[in-house]
PDB file of N, CA and C in Angstrom:
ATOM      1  N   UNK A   1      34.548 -31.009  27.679  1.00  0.00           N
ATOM      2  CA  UNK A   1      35.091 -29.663  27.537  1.00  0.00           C
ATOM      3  C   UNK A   1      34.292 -28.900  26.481  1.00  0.00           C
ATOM      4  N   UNK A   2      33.722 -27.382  26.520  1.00  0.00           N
ATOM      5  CA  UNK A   2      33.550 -26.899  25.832  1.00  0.00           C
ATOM      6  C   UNK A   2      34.429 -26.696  24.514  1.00  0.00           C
ATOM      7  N   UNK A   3      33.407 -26.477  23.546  1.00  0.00           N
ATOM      8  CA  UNK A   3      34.873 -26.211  22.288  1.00  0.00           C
ATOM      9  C   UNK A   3      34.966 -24.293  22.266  1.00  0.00           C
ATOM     10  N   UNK A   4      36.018 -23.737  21.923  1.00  0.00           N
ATOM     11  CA  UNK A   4      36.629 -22.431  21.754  1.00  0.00           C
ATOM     12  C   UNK A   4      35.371 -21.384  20.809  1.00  0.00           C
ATOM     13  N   UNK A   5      35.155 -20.983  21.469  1.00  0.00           N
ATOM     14  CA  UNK A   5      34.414 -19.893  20.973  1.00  0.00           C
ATOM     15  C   UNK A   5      32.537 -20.096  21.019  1.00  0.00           C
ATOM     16  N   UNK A   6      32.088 -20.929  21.415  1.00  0.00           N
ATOM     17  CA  UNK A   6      31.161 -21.356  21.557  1.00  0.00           C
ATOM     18  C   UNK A   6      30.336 -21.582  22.906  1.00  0.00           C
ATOM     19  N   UNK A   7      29.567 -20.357  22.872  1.00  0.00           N
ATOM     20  CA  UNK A   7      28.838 -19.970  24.140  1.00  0.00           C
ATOM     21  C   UNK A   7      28.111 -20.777  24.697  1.00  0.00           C
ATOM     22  N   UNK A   8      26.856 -21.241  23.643  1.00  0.00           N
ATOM     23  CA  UNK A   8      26.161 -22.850  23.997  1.00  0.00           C
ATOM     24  C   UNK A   8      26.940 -23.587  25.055  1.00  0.00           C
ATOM     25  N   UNK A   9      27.696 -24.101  24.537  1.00  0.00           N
ATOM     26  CA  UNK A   9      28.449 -25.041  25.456  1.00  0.00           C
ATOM     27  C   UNK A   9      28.506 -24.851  26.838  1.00  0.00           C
ATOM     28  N   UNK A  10      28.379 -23.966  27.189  1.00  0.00           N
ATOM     29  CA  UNK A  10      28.843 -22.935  28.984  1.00  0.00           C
ATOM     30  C   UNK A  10      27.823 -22.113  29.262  1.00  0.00           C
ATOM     31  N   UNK A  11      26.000 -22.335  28.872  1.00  0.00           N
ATOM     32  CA  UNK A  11      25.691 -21.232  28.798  1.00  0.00           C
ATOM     33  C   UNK A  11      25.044 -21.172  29.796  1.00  0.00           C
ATOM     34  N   UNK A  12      25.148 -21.957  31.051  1.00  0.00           N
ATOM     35  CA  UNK A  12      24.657 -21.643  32.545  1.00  0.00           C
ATOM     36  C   UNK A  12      26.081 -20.441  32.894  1.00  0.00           C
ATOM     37  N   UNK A  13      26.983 -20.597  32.743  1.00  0.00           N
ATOM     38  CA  UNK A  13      28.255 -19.815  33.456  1.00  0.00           C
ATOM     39  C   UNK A  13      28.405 -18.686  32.559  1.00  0.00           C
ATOM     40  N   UNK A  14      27.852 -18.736  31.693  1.00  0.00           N
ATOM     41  CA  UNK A  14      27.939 -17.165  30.545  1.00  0.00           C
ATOM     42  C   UNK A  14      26.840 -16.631  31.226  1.00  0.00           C
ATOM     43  N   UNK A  15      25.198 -17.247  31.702  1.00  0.00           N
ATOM     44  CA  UNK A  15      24.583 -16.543  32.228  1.00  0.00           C
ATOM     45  C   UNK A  15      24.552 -15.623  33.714  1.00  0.00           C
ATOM     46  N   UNK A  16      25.184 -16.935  34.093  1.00  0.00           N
ATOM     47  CA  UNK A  16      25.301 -16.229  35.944  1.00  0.00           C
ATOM     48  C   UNK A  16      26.447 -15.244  36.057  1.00  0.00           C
ATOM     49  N   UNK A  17      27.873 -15.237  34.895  1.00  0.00           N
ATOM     50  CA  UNK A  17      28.439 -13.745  34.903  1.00  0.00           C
ATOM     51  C   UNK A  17      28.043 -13.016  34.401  1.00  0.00           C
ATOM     52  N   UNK A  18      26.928 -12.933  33.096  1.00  0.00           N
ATOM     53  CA  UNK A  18      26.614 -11.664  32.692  1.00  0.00           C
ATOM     54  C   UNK A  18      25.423 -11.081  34.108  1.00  0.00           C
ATOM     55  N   UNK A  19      25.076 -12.181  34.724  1.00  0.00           N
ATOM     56  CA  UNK A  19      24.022 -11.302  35.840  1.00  0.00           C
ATOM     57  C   UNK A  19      24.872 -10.751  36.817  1.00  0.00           C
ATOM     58  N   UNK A  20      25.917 -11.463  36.932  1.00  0.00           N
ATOM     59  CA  UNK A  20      26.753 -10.851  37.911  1.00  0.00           C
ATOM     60  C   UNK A  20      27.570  -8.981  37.333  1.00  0.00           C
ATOM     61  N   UNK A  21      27.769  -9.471  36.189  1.00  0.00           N
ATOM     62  CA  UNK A  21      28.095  -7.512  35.632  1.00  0.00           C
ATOM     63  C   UNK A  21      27.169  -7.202  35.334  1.00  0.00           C
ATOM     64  N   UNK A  22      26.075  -7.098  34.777  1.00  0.00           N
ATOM     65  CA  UNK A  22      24.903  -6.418  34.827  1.00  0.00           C
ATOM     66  C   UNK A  22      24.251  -6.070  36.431  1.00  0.00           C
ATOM     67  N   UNK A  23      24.096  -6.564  37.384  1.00  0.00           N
ATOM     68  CA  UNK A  23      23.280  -6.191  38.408  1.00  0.00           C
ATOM     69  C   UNK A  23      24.500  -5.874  39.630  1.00  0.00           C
ATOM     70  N   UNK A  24      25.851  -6.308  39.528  1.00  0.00           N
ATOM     71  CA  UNK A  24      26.355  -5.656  40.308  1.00  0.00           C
ATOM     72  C   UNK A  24      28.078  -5.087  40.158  1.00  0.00           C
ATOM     73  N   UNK A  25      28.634  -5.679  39.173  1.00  0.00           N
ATOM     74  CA  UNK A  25      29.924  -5.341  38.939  1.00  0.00           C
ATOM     75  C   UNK A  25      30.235  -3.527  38.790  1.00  0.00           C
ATOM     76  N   UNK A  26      29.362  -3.562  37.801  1.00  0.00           N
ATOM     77  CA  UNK A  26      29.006  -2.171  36.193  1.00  0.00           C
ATOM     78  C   UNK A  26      28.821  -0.953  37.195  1.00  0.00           C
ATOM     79  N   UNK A  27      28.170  -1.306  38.698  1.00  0.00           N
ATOM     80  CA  UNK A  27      27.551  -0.541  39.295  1.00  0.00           C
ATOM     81  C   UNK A  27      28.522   0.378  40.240  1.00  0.00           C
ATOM     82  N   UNK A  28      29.658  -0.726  40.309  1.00  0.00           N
ATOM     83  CA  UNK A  28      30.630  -0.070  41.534  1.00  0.00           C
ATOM     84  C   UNK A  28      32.124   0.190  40.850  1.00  0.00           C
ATOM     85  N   UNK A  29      32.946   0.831  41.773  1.00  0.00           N
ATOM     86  CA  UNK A  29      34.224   1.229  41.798  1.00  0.00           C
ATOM     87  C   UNK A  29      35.101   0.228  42.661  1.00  0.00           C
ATOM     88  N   UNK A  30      35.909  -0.486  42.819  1.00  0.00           N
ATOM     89  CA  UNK A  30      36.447  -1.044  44.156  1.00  0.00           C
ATOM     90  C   UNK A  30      37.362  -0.587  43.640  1.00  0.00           C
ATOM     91  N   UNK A  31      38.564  -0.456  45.241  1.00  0.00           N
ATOM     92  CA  UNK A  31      39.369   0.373  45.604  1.00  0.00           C
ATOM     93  C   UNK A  31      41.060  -0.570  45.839  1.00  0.00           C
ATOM     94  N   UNK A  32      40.495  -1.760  46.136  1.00  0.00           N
ATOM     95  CA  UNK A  32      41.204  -3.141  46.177  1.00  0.00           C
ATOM     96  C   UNK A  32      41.339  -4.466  45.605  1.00  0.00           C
ATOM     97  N   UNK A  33      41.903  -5.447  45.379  1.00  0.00           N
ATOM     98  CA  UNK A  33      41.232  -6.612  44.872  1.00  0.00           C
ATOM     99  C   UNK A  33      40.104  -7.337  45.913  1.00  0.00           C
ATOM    100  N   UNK A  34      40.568  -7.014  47.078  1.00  0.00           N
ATOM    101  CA  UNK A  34      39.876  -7.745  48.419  1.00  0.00           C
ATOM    102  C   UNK A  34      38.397  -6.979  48.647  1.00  0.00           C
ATOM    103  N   UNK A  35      38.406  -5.743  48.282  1.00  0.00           N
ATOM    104  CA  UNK A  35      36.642  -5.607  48.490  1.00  0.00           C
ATOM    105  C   UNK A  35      35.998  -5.574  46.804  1.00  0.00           C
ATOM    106  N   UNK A  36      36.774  -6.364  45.929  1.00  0.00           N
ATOM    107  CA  UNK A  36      35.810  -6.827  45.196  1.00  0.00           C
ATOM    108  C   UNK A  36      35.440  -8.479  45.334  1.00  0.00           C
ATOM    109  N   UNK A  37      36.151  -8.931  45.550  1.00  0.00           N
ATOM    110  CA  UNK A  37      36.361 -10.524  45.927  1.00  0.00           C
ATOM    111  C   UNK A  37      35.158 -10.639  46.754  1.00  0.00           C
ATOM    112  N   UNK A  38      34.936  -9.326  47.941  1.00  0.00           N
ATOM    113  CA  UNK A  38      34.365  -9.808  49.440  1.00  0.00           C
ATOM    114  C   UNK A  38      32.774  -9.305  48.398  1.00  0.00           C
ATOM    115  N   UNK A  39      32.509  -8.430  47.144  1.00  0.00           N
ATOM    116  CA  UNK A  39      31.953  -8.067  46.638  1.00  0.00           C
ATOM    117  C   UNK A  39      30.924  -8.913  46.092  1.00  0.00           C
ATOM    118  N   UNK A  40      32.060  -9.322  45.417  1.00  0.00           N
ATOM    119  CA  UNK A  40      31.533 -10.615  44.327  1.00  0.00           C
ATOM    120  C   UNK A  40      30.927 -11.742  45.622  1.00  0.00           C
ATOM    121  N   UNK A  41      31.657 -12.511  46.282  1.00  0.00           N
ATOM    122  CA  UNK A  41      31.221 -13.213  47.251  1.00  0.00           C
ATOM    123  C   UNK A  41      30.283 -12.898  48.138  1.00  0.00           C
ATOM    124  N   UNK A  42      30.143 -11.762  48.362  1.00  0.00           N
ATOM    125  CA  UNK A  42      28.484 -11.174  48.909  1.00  0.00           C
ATOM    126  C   UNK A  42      27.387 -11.452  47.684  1.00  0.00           C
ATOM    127  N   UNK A  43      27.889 -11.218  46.702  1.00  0.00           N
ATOM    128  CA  UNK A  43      26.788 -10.941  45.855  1.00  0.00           C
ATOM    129  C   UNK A  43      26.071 -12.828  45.695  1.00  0.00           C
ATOM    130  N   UNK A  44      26.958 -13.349  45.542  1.00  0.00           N
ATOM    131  CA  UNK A  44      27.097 -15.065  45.205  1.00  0.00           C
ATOM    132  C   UNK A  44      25.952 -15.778  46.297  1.00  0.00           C
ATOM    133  N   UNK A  45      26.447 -15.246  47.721  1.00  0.00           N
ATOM    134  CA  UNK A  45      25.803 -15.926  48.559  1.00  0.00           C
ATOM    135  C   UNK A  45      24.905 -15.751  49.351  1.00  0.00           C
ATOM    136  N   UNK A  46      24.832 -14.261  49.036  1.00  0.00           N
ATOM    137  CA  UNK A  46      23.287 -13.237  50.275  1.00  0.00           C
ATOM    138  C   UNK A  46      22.568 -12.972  49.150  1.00  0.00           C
ATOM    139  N   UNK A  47      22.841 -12.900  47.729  1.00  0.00           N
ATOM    140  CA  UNK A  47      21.902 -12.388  46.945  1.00  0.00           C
ATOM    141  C   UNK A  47      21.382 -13.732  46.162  1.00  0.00           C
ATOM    142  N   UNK A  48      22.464 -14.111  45.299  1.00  0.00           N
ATOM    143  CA  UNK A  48      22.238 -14.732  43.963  1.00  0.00           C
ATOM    144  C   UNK A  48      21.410 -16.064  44.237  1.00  0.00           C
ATOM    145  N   UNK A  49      22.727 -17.031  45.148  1.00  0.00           N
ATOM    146  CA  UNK A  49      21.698 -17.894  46.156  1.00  0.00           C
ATOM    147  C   UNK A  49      20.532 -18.161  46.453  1.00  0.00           C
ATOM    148  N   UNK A  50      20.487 -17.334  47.457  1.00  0.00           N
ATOM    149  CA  UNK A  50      19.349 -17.834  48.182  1.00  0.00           C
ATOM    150  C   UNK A  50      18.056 -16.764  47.960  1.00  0.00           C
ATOM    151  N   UNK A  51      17.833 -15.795  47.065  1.00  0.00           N
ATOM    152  CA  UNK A  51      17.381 -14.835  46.778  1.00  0.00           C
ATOM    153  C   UNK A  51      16.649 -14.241  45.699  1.00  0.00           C
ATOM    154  N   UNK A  52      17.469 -14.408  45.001  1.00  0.00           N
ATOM    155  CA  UNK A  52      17.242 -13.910  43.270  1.00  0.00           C
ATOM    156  C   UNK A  52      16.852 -15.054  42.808  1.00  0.00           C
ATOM    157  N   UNK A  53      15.375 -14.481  42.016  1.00  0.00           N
ATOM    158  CA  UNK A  53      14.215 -14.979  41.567  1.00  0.00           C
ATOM    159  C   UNK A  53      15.010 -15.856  40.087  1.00  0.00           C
ATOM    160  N   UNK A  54      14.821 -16.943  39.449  1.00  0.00           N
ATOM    161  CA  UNK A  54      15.322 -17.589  38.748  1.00  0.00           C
ATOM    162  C   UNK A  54      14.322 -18.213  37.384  1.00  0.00           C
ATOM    163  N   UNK A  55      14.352 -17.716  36.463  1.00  0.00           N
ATOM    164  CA  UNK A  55      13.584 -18.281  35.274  1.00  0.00           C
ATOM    165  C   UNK A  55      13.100 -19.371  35.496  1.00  0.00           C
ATOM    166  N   UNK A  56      14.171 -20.187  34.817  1.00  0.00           N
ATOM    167  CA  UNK A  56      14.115 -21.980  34.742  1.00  0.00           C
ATOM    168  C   UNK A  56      13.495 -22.626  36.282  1.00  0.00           C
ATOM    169  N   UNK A  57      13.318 -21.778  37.401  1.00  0.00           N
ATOM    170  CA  UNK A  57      12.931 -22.458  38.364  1.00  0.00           C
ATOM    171  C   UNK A  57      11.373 -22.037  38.952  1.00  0.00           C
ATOM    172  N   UNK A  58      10.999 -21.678  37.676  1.00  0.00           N
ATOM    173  CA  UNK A  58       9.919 -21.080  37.474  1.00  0.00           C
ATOM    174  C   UNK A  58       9.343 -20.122  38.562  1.00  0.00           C
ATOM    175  N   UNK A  59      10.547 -19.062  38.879  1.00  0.00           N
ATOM    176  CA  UNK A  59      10.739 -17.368  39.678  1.00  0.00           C
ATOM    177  C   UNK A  59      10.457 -17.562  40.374  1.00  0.00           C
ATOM    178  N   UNK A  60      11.161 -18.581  40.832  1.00  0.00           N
ATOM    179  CA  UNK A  60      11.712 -18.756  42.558  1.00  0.00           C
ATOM    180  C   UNK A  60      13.430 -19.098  42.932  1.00  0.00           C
ATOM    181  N   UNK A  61      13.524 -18.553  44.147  1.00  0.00           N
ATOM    182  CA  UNK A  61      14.808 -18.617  44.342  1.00  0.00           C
ATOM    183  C   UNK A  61      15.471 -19.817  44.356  1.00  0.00           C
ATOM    184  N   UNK A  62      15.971 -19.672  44.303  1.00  0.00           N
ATOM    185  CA  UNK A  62      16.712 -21.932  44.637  1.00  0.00           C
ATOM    186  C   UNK A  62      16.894 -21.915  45.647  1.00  0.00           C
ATOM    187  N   UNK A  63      16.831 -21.272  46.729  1.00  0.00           N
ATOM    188  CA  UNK A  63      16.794 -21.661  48.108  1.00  0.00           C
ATOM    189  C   UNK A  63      14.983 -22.045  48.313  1.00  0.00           C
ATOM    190  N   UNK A  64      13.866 -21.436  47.682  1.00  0.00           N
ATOM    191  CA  UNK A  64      12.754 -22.079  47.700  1.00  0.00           C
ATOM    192  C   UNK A  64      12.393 -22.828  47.026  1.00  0.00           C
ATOM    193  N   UNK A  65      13.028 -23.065  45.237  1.00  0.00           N
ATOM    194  CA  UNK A  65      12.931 -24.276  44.535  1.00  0.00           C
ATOM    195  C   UNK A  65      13.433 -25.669  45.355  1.00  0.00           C
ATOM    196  N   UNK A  66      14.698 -25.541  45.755  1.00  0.00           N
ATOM    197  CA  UNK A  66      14.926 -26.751  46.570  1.00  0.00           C
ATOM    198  C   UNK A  66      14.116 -27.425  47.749  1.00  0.00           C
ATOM    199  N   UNK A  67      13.120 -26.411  48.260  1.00  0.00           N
ATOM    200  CA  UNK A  67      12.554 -26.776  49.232  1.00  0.00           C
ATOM    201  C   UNK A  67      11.452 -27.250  48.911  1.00  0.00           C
ATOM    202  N   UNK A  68      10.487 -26.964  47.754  1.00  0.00           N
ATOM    203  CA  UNK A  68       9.664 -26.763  47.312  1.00  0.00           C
ATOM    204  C   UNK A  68       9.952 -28.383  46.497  1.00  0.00           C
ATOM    205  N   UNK A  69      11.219 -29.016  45.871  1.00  0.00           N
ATOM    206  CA  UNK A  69      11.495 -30.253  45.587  1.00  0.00           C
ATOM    207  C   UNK A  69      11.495 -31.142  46.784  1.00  0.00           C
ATOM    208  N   UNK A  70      12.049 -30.693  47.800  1.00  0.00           N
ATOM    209  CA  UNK A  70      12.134 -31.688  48.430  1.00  0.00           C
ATOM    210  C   UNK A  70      10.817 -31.864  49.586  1.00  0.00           C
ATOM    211  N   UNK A  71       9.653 -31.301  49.585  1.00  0.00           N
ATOM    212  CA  UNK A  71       8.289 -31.565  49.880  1.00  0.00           C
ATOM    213  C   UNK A  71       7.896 -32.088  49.350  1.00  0.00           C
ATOM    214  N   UNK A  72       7.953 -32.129  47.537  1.00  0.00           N
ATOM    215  CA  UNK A  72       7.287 -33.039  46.590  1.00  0.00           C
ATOM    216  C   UNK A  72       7.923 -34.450  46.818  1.00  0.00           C
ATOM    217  N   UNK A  73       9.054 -34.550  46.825  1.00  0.00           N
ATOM    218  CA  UNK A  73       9.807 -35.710  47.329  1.00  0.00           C
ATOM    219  C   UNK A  73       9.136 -36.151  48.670  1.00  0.00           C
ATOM    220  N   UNK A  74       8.581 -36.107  49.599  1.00  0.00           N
ATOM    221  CA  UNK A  74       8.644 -36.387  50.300  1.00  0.00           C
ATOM    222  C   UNK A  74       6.756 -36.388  50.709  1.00  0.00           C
ATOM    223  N   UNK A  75       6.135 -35.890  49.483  1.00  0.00           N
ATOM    224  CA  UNK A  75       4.833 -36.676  49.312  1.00  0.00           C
ATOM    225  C   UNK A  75       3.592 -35.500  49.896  1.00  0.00           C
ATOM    226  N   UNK A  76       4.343 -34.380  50.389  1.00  0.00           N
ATOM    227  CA  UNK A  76       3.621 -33.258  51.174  1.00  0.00           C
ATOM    228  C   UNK A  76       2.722 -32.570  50.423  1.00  0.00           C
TER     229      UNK A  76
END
């Protein structure tokens, strides 16, 4: 468990929500809870996913980092 007040601890999930209000929360109005949900969940799985370029994976998406592991794995 993280301890209380201490960002370190969580700081993959402090990062992927501040990208999530920075690049798409900040930007919109929703009108419901359900088209932010469908919002957020668009954003998660058409963007963040398979898409958006990633530091640590040296700016590639993790849908091409993973692929890109599992060729090396596999000796290609």
């Amino acid at each position: 468990m993280s301890r209380r007040g201490n960002c370190h601890d969580n700081a993959v999930a402090e990062s992927f929500f501040s990208s999530l209000k920075r690049e798409r929360i900040r930007r919109r109005t929703y009108k419901t809870r359900e088209e932010a949900r469908q919002d957020v969940f668009d954003y998660i799985e058409m963007f963040y996913n398979p898409v958006r370029k990633h530091v640590r994976n040296g700016m590639l998406s993790p849908v091409k980092f993973e692929r890109q592991q599992i060729l090396q794995a596999e000796g290609v």
